[in-house]
PDB file of N, CA and C in Angstrom:
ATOM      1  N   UNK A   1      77.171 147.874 110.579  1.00  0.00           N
ATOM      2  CA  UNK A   1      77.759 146.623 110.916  1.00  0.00           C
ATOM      3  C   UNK A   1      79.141 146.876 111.501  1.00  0.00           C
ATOM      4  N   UNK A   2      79.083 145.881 112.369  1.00  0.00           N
ATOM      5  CA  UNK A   2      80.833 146.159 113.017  1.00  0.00           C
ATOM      6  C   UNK A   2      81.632 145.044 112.169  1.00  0.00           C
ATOM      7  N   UNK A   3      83.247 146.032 112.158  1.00  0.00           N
ATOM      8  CA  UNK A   3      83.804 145.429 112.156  1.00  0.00           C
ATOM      9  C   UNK A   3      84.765 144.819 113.279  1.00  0.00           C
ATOM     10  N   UNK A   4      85.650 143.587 113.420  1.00  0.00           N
ATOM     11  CA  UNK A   4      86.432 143.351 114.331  1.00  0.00           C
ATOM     12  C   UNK A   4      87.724 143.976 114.429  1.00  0.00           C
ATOM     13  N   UNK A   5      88.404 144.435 115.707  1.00  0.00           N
ATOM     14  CA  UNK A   5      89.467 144.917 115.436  1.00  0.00           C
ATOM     15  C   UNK A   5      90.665 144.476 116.213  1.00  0.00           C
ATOM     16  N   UNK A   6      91.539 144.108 115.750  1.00  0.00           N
ATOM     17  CA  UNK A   6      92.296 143.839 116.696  1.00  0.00           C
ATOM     18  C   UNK A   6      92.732 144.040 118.255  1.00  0.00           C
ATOM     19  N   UNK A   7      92.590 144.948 118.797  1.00  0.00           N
ATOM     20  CA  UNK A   7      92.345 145.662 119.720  1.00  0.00           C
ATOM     21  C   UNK A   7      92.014 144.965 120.660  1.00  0.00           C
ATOM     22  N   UNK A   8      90.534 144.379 120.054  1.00  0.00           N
ATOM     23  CA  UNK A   8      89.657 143.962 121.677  1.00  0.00           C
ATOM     24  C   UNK A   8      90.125 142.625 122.057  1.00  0.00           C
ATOM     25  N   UNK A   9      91.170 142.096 120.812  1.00  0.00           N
ATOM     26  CA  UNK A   9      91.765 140.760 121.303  1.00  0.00           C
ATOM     27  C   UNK A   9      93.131 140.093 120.857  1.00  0.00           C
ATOM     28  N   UNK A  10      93.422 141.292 122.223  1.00  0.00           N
ATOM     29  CA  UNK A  10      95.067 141.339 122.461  1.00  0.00           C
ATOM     30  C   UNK A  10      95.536 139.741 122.537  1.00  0.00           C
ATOM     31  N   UNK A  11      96.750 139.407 122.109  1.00  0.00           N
ATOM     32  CA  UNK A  11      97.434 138.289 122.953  1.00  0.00           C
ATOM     33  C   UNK A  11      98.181 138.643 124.052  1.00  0.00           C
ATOM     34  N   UNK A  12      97.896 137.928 124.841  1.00  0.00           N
ATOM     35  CA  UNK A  12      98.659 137.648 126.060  1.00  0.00           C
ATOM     36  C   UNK A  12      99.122 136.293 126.620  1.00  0.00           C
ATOM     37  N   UNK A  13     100.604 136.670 126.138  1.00  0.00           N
ATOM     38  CA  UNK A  13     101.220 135.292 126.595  1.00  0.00           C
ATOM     39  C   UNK A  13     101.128 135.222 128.013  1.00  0.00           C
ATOM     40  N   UNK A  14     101.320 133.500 128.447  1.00  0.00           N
ATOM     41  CA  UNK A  14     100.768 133.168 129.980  1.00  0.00           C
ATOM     42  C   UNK A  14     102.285 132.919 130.160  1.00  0.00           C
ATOM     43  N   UNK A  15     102.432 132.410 131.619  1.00  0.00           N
ATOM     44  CA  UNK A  15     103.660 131.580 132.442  1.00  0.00           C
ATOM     45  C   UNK A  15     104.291 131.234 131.159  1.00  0.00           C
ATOM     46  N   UNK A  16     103.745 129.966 130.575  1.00  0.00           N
ATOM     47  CA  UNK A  16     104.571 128.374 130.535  1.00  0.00           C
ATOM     48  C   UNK A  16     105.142 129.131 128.998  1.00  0.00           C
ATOM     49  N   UNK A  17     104.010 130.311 128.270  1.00  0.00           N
ATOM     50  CA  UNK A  17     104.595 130.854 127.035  1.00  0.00           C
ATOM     51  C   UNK A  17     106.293 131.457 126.956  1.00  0.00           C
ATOM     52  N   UNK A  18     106.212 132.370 127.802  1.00  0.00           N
ATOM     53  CA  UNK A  18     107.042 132.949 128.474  1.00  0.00           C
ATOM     54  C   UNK A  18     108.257 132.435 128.808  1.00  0.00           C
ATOM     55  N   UNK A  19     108.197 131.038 129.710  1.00  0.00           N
ATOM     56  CA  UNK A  19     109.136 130.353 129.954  1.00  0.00           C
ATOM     57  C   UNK A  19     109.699 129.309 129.011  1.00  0.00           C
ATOM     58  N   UNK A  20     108.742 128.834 128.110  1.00  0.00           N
ATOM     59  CA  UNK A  20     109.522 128.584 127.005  1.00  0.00           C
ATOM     60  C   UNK A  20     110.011 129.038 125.890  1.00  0.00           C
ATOM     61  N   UNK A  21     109.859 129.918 126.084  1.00  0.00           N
ATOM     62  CA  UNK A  21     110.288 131.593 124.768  1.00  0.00           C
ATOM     63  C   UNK A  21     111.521 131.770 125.368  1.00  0.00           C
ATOM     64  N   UNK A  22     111.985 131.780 126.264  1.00  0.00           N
ATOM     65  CA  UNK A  22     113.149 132.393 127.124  1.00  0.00           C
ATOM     66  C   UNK A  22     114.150 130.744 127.283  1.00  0.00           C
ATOM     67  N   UNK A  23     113.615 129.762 127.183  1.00  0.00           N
ATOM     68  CA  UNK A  23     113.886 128.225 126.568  1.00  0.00           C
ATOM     69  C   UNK A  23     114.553 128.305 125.403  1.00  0.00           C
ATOM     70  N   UNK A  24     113.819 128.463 124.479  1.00  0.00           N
ATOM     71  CA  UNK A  24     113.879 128.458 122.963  1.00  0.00           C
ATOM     72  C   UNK A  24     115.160 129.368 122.988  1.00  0.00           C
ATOM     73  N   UNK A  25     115.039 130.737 123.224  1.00  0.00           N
ATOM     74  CA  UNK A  25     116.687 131.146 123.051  1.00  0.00           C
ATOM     75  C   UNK A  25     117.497 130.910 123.490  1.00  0.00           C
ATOM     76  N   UNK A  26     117.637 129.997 124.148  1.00  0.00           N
ATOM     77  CA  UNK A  26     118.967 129.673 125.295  1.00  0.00           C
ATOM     78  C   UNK A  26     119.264 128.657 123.864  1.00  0.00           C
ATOM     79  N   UNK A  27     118.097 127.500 123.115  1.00  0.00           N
ATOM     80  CA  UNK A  27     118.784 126.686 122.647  1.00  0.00           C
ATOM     81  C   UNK A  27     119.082 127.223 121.217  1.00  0.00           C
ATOM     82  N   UNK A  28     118.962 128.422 120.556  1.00  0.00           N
ATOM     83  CA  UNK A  28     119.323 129.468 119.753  1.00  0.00           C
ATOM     84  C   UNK A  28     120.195 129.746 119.961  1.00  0.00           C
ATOM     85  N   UNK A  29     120.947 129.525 120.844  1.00  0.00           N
ATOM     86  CA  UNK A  29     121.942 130.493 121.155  1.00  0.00           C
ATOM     87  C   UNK A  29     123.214 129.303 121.257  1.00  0.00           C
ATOM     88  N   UNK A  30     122.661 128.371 121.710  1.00  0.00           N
ATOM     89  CA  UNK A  30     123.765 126.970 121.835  1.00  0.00           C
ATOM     90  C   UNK A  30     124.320 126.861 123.363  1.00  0.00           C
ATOM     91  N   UNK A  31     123.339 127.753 124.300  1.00  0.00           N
ATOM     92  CA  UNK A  31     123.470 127.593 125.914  1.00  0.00           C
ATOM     93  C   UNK A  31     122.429 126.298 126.561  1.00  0.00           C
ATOM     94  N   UNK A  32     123.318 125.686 127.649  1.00  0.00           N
ATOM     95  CA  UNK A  32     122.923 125.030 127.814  1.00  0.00           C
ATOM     96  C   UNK A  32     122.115 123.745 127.845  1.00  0.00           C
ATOM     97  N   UNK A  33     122.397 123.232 126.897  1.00  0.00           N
ATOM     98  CA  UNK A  33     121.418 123.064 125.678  1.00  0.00           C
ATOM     99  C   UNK A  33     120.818 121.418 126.073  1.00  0.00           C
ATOM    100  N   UNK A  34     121.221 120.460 127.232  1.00  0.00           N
ATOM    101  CA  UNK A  34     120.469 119.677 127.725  1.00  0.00           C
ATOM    102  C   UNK A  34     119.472 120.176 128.717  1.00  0.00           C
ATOM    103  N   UNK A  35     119.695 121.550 129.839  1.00  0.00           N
ATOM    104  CA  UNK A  35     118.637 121.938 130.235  1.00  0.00           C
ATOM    105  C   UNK A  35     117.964 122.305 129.732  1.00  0.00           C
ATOM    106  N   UNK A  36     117.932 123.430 128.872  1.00  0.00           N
ATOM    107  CA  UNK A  36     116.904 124.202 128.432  1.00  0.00           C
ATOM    108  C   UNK A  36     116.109 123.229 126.765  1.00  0.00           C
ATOM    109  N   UNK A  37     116.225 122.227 126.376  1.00  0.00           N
ATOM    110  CA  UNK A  37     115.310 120.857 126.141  1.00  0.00           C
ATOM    111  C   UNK A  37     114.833 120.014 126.930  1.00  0.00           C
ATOM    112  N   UNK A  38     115.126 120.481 128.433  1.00  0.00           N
ATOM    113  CA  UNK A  38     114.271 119.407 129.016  1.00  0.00           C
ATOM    114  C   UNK A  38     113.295 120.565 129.502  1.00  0.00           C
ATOM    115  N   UNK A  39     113.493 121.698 129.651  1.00  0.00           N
ATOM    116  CA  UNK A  39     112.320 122.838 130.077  1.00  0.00           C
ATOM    117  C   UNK A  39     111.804 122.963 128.844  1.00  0.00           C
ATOM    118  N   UNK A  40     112.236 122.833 127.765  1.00  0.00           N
ATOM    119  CA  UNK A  40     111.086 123.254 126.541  1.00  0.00           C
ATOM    120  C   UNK A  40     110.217 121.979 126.568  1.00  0.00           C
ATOM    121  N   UNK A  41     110.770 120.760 126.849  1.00  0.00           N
ATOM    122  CA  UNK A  41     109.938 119.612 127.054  1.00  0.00           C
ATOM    123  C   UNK A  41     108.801 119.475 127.947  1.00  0.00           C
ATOM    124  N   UNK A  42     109.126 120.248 129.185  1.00  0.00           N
ATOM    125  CA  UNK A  42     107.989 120.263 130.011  1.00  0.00           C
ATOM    126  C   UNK A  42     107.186 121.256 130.092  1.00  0.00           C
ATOM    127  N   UNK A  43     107.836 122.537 129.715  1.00  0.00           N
ATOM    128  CA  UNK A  43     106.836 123.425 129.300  1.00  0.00           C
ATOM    129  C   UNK A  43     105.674 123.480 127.948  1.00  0.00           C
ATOM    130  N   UNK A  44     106.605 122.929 127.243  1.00  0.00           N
ATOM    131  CA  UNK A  44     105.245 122.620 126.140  1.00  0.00           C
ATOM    132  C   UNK A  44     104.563 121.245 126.464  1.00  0.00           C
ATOM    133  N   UNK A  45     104.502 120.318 127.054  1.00  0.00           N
ATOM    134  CA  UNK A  45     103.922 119.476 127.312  1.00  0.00           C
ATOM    135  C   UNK A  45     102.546 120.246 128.558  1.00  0.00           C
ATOM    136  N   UNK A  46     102.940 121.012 128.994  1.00  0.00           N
ATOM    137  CA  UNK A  46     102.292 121.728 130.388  1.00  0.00           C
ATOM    138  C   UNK A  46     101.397 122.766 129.097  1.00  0.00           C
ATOM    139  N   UNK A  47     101.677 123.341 128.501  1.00  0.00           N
ATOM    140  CA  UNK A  47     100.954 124.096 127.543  1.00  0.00           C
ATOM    141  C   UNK A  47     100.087 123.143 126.728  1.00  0.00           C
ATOM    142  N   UNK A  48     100.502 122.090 126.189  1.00  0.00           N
ATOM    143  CA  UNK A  48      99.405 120.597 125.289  1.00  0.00           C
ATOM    144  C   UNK A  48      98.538 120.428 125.954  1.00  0.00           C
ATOM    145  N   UNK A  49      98.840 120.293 127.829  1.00  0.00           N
ATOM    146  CA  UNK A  49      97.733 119.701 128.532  1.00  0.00           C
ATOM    147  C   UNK A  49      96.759 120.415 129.143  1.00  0.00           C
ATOM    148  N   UNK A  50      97.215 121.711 129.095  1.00  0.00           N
ATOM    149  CA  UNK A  50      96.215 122.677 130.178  1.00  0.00           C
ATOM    150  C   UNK A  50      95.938 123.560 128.698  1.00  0.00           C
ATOM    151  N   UNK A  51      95.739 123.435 127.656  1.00  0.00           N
ATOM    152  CA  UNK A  51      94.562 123.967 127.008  1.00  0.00           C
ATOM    153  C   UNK A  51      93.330 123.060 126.379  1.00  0.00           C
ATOM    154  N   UNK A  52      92.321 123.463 125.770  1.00  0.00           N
ATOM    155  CA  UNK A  52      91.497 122.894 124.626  1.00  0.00           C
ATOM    156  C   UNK A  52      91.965 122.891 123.241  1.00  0.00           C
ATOM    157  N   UNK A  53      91.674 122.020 122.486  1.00  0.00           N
ATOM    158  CA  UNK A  53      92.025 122.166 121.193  1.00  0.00           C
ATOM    159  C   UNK A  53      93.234 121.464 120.454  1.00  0.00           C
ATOM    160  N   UNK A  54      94.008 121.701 119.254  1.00  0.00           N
ATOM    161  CA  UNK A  54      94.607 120.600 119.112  1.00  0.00           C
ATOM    162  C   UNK A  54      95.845 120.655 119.652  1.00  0.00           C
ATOM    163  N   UNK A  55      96.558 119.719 120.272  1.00  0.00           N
ATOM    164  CA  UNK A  55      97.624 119.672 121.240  1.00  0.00           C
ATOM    165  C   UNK A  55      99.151 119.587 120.307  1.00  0.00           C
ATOM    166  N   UNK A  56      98.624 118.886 118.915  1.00  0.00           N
ATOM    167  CA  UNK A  56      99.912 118.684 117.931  1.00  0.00           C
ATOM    168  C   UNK A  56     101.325 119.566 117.687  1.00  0.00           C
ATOM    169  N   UNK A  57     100.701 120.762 117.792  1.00  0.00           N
ATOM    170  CA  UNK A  57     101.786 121.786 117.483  1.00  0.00           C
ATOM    171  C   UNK A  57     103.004 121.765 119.370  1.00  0.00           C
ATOM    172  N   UNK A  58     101.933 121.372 120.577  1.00  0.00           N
ATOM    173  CA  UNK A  58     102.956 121.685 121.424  1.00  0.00           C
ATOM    174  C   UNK A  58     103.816 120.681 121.351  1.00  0.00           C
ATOM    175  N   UNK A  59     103.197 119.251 121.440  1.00  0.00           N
ATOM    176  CA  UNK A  59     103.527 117.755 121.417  1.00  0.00           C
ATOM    177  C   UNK A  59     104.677 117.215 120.687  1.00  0.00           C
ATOM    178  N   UNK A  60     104.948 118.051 119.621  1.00  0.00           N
ATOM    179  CA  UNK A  60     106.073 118.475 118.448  1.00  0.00           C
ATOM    180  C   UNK A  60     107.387 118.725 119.294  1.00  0.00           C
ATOM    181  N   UNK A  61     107.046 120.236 119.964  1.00  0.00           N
ATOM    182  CA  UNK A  61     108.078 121.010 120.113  1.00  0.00           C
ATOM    183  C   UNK A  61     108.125 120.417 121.163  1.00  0.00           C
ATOM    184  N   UNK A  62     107.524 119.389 122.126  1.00  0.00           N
ATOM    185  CA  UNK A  62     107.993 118.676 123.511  1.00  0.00           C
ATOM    186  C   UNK A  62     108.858 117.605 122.886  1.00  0.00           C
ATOM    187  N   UNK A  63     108.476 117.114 122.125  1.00  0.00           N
ATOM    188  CA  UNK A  63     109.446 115.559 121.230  1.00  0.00           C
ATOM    189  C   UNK A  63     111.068 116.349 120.430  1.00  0.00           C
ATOM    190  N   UNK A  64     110.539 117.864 119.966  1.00  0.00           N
ATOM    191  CA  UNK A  64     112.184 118.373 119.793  1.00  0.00           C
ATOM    192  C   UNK A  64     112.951 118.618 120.511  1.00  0.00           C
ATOM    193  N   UNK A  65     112.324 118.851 121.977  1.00  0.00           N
ATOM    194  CA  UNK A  65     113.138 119.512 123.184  1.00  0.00           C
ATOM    195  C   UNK A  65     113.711 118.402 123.793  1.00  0.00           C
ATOM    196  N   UNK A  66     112.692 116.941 124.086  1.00  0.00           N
ATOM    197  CA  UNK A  66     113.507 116.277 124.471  1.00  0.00           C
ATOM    198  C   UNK A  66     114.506 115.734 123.952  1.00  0.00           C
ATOM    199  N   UNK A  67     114.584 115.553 122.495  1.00  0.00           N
ATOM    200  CA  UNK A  67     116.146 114.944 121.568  1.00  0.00           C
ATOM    201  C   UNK A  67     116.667 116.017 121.746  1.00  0.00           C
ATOM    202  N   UNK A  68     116.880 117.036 121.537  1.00  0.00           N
ATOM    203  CA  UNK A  68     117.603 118.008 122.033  1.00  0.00           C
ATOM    204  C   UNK A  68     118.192 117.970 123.038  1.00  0.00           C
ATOM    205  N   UNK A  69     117.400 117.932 124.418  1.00  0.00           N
ATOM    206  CA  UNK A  69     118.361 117.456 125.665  1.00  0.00           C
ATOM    207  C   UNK A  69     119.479 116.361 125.457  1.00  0.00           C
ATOM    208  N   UNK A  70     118.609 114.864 124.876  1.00  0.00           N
ATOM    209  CA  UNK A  70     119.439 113.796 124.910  1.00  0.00           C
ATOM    210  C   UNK A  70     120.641 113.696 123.588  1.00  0.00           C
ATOM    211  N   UNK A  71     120.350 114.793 123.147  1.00  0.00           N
ATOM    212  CA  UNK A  71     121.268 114.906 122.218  1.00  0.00           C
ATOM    213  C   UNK A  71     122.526 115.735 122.790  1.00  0.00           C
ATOM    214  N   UNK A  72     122.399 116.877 123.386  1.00  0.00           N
ATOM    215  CA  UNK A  72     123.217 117.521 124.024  1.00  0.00           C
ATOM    216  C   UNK A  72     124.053 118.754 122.484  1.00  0.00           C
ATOM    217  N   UNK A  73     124.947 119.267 123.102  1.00  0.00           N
ATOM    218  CA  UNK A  73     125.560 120.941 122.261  1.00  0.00           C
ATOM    219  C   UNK A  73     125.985 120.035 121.033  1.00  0.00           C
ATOM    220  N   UNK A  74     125.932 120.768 120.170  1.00  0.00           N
ATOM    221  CA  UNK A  74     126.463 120.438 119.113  1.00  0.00           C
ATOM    222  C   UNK A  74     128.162 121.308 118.954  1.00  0.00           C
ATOM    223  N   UNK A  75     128.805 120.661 117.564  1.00  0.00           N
ATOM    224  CA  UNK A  75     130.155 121.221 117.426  1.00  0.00           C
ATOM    225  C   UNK A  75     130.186 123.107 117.568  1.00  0.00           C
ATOM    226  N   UNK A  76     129.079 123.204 117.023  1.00  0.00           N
ATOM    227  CA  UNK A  76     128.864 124.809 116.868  1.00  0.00           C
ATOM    228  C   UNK A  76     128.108 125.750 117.745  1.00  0.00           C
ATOM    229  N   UNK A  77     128.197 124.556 119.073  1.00  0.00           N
ATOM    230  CA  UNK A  77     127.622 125.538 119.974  1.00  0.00           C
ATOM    231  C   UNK A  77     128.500 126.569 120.925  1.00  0.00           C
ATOM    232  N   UNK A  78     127.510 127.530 121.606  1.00  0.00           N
ATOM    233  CA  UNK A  78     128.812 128.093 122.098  1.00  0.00           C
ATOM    234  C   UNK A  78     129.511 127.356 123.804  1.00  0.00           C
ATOM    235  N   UNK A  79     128.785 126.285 124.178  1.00  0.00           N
ATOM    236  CA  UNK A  79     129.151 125.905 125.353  1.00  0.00           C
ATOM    237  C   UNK A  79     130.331 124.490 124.585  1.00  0.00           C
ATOM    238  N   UNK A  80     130.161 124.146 123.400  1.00  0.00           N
ATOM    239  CA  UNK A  80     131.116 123.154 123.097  1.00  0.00           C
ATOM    240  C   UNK A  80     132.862 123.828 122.984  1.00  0.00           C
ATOM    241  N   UNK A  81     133.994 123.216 123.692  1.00  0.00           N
ATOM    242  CA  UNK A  81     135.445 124.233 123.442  1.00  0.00           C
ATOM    243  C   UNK A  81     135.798 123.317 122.110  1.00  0.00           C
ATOM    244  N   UNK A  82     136.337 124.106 121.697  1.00  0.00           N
ATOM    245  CA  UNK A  82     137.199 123.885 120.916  1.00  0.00           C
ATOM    246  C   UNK A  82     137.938 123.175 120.190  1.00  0.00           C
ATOM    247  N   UNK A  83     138.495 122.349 119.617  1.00  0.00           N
ATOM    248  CA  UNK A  83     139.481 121.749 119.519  1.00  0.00           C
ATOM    249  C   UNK A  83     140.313 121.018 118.158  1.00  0.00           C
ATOM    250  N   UNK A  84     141.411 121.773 118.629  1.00  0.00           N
ATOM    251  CA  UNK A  84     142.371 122.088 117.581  1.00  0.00           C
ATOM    252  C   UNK A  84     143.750 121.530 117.384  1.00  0.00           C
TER     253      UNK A  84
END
């Protein structure tokens, strides 16, 4: 009997993975932080719609990205100055 092995089923992240991985740290980081929620917004919305299956988990992180945008940097980000 076989077993399965990891091997024969690599992940491979696509485009929209990619581009919102590289999203996600910008807003980790406290850069830019109304663009890169409106690209996590459309990239995971673009990932909900162009697969099968359940869409919940992208649909999430599209509804965090956009308050995120409309929320904009917080005190502790690094694009917010200072003030003293």
């Amino acid at each position: 009997m076989g077993s399965r092995s990891t091997e024969a089923y690599p992940f491979v992240p696509t485009t929209p993975q990619i581009i919102g991985a590289g999203a996600g740290i910008f807003l980790l980081a406290g850069l830019w932080t109304p663009l890169a929620g409106a690209l996590v917004t459309v990239v995971e919305a673009w990932i909900a719609y162009s697969r099968s299956g359940d869409p919940s988990t992208p649909l999430m992180l599209a509804a965090l990205g956009a308050a995120l945008a409309m929320v904009g940097p917080g005190a502790l980000s690094i694009e917010c100055p200072v003030v003293r």
